[in-house]
C-alpha atoms as a PDB file:
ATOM      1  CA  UNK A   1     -31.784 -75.325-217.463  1.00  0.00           C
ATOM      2  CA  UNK A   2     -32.661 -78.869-216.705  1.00  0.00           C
ATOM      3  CA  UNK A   3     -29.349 -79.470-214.759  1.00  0.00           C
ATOM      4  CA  UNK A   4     -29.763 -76.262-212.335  1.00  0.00           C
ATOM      5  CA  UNK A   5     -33.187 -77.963-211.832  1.00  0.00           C
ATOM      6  CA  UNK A   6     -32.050 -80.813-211.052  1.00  0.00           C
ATOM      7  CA  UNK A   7     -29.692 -79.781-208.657  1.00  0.00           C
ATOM      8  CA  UNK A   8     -32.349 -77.681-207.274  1.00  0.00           C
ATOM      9  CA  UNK A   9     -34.423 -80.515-206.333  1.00  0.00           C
ATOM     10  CA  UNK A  10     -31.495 -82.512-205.347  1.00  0.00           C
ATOM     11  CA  UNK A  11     -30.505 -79.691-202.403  1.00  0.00           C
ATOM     12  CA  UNK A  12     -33.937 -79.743-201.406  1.00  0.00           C
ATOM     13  CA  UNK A  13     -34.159 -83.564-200.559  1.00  0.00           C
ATOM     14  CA  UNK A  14     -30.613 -83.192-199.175  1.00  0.00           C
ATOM     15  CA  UNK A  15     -31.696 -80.262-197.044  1.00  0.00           C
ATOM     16  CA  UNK A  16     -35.230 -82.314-196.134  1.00  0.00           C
ATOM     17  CA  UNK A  17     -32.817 -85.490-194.776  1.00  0.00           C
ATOM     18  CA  UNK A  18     -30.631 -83.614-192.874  1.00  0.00           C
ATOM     19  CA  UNK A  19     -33.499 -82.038-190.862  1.00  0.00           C
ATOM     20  CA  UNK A  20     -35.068 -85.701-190.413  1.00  0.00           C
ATOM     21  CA  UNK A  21     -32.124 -87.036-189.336  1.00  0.00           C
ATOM     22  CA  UNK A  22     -31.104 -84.518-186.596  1.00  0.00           C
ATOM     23  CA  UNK A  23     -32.558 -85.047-183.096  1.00  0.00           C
ATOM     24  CA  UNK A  24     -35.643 -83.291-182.090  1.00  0.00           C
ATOM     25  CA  UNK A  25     -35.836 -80.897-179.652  1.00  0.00           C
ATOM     26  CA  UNK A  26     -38.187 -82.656-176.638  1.00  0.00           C
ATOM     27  CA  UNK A  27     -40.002 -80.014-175.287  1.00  0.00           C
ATOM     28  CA  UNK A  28     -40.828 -79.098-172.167  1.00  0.00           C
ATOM     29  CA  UNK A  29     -43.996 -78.181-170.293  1.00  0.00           C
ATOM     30  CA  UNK A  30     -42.430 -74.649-168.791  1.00  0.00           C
ATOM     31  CA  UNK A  31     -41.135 -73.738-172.554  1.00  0.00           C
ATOM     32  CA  UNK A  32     -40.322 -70.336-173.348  1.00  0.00           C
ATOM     33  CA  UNK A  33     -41.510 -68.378-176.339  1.00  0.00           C
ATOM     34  CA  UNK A  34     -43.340 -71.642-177.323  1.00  0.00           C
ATOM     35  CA  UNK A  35     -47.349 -71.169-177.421  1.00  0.00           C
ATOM     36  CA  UNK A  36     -49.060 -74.399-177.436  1.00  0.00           C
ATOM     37  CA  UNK A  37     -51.323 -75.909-180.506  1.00  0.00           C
ATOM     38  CA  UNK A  38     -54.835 -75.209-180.343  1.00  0.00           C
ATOM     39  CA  UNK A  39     -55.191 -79.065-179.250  1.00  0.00           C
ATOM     40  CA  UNK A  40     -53.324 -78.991-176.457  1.00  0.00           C
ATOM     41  CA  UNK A  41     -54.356 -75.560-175.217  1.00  0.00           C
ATOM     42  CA  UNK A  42     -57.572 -77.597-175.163  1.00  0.00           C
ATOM     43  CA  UNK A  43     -56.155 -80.782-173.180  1.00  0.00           C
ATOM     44  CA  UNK A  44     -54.778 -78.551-170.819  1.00  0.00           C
ATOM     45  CA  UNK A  45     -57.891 -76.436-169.592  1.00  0.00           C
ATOM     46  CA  UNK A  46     -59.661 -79.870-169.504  1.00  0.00           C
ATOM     47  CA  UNK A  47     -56.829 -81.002-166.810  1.00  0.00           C
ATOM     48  CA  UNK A  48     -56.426 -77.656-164.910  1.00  0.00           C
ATOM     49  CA  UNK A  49     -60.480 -77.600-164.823  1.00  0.00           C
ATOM     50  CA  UNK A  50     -60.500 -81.519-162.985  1.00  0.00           C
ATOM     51  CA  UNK A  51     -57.833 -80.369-161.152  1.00  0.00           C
ATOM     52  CA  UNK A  52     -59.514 -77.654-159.322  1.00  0.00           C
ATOM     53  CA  UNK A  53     -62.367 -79.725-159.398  1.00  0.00           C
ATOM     54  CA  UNK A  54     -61.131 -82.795-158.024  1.00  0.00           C
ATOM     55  CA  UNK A  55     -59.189 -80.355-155.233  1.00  0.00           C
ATOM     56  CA  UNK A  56     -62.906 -78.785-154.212  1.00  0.00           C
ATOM     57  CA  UNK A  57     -64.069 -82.560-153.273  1.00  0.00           C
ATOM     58  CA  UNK A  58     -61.061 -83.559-151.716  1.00  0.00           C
ATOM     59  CA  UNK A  59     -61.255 -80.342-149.166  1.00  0.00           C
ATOM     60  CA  UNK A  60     -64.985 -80.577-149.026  1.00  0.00           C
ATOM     61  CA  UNK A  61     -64.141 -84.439-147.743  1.00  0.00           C
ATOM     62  CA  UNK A  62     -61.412 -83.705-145.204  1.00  0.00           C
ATOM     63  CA  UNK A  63     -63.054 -80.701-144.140  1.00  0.00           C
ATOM     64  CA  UNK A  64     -65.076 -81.794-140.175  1.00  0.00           C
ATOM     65  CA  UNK A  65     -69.039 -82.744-140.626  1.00  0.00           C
ATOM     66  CA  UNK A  66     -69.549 -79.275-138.667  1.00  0.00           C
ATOM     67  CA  UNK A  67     -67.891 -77.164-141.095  1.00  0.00           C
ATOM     68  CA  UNK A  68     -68.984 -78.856-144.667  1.00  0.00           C
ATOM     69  CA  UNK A  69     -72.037 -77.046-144.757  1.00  0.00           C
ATOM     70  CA  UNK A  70     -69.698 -73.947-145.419  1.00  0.00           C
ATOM     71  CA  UNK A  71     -67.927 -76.325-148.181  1.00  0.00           C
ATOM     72  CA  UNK A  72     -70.569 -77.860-149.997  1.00  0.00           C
ATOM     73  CA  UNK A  73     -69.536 -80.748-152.481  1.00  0.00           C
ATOM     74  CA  UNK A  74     -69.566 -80.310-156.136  1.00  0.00           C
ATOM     75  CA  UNK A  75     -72.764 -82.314-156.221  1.00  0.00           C
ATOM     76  CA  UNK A  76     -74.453 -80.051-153.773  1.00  0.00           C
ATOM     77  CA  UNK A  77     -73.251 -77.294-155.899  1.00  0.00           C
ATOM     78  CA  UNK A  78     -74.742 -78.473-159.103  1.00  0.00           C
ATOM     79  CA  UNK A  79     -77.780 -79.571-157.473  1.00  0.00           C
ATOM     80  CA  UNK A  80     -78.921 -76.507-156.110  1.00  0.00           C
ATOM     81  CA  UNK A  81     -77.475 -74.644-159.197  1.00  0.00           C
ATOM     82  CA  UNK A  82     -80.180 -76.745-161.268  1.00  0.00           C
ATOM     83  CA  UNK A  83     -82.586 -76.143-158.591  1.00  0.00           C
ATOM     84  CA  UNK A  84     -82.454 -72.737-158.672  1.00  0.00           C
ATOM     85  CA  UNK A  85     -82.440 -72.624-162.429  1.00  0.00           C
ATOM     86  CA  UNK A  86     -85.569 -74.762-163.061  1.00  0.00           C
ATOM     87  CA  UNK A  87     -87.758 -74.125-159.465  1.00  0.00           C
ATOM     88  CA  UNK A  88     -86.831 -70.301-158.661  1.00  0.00           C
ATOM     89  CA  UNK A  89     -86.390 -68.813-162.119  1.00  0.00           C
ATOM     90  CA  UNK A  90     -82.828 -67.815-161.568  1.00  0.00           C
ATOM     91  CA  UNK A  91     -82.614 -67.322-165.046  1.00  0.00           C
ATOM     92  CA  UNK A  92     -84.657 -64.096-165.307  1.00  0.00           C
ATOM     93  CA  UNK A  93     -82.059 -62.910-162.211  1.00  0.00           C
ATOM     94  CA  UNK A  94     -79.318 -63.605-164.017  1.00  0.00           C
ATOM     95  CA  UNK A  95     -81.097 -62.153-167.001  1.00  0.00           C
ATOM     96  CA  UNK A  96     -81.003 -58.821-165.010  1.00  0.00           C
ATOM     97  CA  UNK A  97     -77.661 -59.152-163.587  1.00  0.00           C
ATOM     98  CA  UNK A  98     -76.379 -59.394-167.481  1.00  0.00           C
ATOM     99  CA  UNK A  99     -78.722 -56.284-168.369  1.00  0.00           C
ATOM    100  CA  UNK A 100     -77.014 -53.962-165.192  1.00  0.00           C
ATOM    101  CA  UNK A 101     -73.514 -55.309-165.908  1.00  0.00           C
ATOM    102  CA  UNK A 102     -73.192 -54.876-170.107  1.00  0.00           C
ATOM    103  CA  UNK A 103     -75.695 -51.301-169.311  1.00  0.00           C
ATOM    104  CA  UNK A 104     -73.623 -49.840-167.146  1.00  0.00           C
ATOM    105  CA  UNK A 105     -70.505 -50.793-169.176  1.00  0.00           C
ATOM    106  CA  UNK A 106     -71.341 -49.772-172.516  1.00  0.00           C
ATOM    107  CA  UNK A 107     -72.515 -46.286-170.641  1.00  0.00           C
ATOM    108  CA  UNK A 108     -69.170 -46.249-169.458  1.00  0.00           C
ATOM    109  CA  UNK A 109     -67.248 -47.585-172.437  1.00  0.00           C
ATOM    110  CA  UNK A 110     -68.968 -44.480-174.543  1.00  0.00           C
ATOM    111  CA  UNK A 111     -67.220 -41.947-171.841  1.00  0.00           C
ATOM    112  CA  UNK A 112     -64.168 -43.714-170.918  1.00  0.00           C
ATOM    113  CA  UNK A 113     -62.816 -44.598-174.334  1.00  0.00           C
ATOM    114  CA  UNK A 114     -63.174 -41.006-176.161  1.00  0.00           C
ATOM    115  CA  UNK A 115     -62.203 -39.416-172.982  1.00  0.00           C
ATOM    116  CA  UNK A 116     -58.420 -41.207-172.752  1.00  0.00           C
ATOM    117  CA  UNK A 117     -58.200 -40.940-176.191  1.00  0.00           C
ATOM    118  CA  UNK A 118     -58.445 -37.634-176.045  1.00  0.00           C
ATOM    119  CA  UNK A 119     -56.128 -36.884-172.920  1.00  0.00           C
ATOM    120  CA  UNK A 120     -53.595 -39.511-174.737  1.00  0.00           C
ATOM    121  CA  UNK A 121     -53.396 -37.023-177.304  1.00  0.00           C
ATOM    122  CA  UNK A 122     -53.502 -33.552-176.525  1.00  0.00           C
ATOM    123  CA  UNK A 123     -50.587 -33.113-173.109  1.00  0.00           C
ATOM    124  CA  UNK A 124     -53.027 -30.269-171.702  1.00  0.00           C
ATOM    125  CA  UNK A 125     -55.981 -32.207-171.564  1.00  0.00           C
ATOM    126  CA  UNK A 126     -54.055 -34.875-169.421  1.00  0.00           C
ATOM    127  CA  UNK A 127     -52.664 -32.470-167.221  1.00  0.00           C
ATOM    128  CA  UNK A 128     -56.284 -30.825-166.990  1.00  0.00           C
ATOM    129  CA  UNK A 129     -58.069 -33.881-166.393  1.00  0.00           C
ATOM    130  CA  UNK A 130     -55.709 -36.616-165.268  1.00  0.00           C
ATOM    131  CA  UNK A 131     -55.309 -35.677-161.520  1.00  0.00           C
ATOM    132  CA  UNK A 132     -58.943 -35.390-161.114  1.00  0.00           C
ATOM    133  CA  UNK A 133     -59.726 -39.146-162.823  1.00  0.00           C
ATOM    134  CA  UNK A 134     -56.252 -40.648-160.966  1.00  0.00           C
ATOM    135  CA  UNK A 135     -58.032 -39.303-157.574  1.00  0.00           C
ATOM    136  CA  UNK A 136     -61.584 -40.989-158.195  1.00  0.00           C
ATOM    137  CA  UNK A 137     -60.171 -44.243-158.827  1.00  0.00           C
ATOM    138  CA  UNK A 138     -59.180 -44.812-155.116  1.00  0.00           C
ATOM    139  CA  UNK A 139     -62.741 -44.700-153.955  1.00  0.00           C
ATOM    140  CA  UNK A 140     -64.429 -47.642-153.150  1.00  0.00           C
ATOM    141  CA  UNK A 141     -67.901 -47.623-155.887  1.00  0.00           C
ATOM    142  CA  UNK A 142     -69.922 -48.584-152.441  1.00  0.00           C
ATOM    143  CA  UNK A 143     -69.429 -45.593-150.752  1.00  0.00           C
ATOM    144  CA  UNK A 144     -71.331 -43.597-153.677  1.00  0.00           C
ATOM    145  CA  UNK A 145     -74.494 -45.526-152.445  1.00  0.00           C
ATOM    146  CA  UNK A 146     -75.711 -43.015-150.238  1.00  0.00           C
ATOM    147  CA  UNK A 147     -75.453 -40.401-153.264  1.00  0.00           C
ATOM    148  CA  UNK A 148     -76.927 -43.039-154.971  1.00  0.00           C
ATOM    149  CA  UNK A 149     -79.905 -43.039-153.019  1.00  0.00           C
ATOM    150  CA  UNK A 150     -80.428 -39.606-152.619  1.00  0.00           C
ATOM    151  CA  UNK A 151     -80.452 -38.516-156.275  1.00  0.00           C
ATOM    152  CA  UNK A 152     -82.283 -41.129-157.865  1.00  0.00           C
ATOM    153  CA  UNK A 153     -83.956 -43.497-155.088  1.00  0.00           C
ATOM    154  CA  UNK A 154     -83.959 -47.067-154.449  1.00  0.00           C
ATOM    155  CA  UNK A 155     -84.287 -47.757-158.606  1.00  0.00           C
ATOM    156  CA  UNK A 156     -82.254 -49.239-161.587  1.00  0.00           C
ATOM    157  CA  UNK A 157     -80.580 -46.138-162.209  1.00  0.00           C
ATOM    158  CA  UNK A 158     -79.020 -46.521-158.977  1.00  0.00           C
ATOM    159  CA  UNK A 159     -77.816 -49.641-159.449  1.00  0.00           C
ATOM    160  CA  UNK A 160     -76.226 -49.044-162.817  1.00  0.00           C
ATOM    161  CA  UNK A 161     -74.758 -46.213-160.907  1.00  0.00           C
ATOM    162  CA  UNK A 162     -72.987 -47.907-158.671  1.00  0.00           C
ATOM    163  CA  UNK A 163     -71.574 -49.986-161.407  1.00  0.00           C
ATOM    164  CA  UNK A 164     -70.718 -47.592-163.939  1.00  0.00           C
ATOM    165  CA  UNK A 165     -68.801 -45.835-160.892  1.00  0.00           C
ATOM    166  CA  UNK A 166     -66.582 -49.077-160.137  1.00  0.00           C
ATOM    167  CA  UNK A 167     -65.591 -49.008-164.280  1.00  0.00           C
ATOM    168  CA  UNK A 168     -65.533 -45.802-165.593  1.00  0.00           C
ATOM    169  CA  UNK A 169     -62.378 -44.094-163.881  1.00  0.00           C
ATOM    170  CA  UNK A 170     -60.483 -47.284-164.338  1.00  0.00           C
ATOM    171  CA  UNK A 171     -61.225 -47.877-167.934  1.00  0.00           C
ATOM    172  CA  UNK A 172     -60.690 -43.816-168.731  1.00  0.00           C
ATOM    173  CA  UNK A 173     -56.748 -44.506-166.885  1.00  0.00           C
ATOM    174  CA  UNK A 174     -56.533 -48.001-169.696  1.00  0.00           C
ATOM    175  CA  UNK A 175     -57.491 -46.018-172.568  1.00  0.00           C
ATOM    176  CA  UNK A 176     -54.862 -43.419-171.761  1.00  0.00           C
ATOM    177  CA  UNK A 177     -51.655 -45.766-171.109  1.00  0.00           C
ATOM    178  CA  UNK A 178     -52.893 -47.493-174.670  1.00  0.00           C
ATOM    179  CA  UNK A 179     -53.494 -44.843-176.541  1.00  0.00           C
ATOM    180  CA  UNK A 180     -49.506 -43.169-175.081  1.00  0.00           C
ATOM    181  CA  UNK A 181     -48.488 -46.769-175.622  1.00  0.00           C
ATOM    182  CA  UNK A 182     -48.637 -45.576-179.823  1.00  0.00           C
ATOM    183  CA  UNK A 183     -45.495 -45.410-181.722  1.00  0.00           C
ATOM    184  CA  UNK A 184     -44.694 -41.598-181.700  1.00  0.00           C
ATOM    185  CA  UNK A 185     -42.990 -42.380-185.959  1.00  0.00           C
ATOM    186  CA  UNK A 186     -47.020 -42.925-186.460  1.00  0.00           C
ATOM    187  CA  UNK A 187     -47.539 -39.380-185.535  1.00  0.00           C
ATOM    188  CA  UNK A 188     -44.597 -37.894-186.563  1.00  0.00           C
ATOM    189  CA  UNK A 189     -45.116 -39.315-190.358  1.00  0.00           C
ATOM    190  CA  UNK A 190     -48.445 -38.232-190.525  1.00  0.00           C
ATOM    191  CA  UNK A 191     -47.753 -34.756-189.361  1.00  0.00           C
ATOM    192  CA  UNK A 192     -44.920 -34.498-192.066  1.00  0.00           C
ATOM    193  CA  UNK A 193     -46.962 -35.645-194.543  1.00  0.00           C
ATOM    194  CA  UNK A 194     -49.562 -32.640-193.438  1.00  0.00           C
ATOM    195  CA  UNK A 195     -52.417 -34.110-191.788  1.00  0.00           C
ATOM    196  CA  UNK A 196     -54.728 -32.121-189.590  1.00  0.00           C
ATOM    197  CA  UNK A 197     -55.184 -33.128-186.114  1.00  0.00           C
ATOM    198  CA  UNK A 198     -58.247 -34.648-186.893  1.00  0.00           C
ATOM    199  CA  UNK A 199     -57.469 -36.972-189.396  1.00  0.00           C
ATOM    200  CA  UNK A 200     -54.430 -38.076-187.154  1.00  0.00           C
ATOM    201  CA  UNK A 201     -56.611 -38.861-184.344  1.00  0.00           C
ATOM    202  CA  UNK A 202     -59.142 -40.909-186.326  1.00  0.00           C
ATOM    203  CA  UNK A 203     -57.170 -42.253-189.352  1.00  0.00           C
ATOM    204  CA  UNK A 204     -54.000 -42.848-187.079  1.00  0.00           C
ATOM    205  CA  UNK A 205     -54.359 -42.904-183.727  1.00  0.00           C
ATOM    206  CA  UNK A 206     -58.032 -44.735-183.043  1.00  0.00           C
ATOM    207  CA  UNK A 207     -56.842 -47.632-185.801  1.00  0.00           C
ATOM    208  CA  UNK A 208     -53.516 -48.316-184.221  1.00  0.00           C
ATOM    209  CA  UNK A 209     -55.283 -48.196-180.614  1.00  0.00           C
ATOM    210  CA  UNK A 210     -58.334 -49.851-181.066  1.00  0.00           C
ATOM    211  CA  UNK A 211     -56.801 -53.761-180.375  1.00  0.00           C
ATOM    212  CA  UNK A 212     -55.394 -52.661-177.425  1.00  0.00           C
ATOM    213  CA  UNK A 213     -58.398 -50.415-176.376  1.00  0.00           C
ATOM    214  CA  UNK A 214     -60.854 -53.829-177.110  1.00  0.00           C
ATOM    215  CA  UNK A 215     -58.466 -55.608-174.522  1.00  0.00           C
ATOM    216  CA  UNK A 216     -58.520 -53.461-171.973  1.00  0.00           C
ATOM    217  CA  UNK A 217     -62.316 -53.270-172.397  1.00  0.00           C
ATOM    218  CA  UNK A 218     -62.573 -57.464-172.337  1.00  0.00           C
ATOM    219  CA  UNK A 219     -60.569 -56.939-169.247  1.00  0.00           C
ATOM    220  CA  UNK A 220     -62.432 -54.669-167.019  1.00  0.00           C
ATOM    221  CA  UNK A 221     -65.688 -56.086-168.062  1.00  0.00           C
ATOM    222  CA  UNK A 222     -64.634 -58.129-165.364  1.00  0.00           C
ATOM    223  CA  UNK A 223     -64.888 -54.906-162.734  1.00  0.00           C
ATOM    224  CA  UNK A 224     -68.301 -54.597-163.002  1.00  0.00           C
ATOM    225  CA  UNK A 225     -69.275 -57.989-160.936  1.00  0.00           C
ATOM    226  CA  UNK A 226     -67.636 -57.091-157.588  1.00  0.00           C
ATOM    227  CA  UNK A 227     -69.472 -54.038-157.128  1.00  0.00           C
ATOM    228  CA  UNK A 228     -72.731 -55.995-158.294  1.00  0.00           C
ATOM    229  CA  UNK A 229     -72.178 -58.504-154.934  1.00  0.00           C
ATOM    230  CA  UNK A 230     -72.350 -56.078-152.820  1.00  0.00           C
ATOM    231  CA  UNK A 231     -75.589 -54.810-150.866  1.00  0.00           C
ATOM    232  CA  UNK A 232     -76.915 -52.521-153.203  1.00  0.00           C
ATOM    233  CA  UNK A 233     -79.372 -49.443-152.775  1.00  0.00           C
ATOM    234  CA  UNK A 234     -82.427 -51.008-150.944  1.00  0.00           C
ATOM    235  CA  UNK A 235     -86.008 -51.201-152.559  1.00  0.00           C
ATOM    236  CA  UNK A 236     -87.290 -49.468-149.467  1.00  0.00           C
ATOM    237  CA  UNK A 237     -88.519 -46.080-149.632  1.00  0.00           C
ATOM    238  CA  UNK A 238     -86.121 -43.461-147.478  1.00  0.00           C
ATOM    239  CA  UNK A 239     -88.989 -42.554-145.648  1.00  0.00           C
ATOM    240  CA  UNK A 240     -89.763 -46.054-144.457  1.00  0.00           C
ATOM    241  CA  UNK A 241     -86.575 -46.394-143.784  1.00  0.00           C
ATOM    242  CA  UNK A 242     -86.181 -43.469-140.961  1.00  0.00           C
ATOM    243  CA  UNK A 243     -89.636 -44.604-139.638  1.00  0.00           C
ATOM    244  CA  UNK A 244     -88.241 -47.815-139.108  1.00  0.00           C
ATOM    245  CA  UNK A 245     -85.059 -46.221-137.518  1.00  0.00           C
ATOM    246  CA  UNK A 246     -87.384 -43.985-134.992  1.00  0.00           C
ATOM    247  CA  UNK A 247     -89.452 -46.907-134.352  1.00  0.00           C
ATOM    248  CA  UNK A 248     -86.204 -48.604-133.088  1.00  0.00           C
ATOM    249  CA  UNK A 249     -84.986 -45.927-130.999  1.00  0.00           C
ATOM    250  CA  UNK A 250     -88.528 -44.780-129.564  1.00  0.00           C
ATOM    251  CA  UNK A 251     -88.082 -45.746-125.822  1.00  0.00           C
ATOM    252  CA  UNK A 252     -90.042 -48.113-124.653  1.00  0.00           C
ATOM    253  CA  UNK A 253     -92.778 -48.186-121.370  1.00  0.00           C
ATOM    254  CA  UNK A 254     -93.871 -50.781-119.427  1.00  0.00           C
ATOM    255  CA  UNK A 255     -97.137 -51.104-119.020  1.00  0.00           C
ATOM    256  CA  UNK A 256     -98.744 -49.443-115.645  1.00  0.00           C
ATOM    257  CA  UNK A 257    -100.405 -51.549-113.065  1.00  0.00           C
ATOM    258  CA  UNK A 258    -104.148 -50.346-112.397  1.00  0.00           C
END
């Protein structure tokens, strides 16, 4: 017993100088299949981050005198960024901005996700459904505005409207390629084994979904800003608004000569 331990421990050192003694592999900066340590994922989005950085104040230098005002240094930036922040009270605006954006998605997130679930599931939903959804994803979200406007005014609702309209159809069209994305053996087991539809969907389905489902969703959280830069419903009443547009094309008189 001692001697199999022995040479046991004696393969193991053998094994241990070998490894130390053959060359390392030097590796590479475009590497494949080789994720980086959590150090140098770290070192390198400090670099890429001066990079772009340093590349801003190098154009905003070589750019002519005329046209830096449309390429403000980083200073500038920052300056007016801290400005803004402690003189203006852009925090309570970005306060706001934060309340439409994460409102409008979670309204959307509570439609989009049970609704591809669903179509990911059952074939006649999809084919119900699917055309309709794949169609409203072309339109731009501004061109709802107008709707907008008419149904509920120049008001918040609007405006978490207009950006639950620039999420919802393409979140519903994630949540469907994840959820047909599912290994079909998942299904298949479970319906051998004699579950109902409705434990498959939530016991099988929504668990081995749900990662790529939260992805999707940290993804398009992204879709809500563009929508957000854009002009949005106006604050002016619609009445004002067509007594300002009559006022403009009222004709106007000289005055006559007595």
């Amino acid at each position: 017993m001692e001697g199999a331990t022995a040479a046991n421990r004696s393969r193991k050192e053998d094994t241990a100088a070998s490894e130390e003694d053959a060359p390392r592999h030097k590796e590479r900066f475009f590497e494949l299949l080789s994720p980086p340590s959590g150090r140098r994922t770290a070192v390198l989005g400090v670099i890429g981050a001066a990079a772009f950085f340093a590349a801003w104040e190098v154009g905003h230098y070589i750019t002519p005198e005329s046209g830096q005002r449309f390429l403000p240094s980083v200073e500038q930036v920052l300056g007016k960024l801290i400005f803004l922040f402690t003189e203006k009270g852009f925090l309570k605006d970005v306060a706001v901005s934060c309340m439409r954006i994460f409102g409008s998605f979670f309204v959307a997130s509570a439609i989009a996700v049970p609704l591809g679930i669903a179509m990911g599931c059952f074939g006649n939903l999809k084919a119900l459904v699917n055309p309709t959804v794949s169609g409203w994803r072309y339109l731009p979200a501004a061109s709802f505005i107008p709707l907008l406007l008419v149904w509920f005014g120049p008001s918040e609702t609007a405006k978490i409207g207009l950006l639950f309209l620039g999420v919802v159809f393409f979140l519903v069209a994630m949540v469907l390629d994840n959820t047909e994305a599912i290994q079909r053996e998942f299904i298949e087991a479970a319906l051998t084994m004699g579950a109902s539809r409705k434990r498959i969907v939530f016991e099988v389905v929504v668990p081995a979904v749900a990662p790529a489902i939260i992805d999707s969703m940290r993804t398009m959280t992204a879709g809500g800003w563009p929508p957000l830069a854009r002009p949005g419903p106006s604050r002016r009443p619609p009445h004002r608004l067509h007594h300002d547009r009559a006022a403009r094309e009222r004709p106007r008189h000289g005055r006559r000569r007595g």
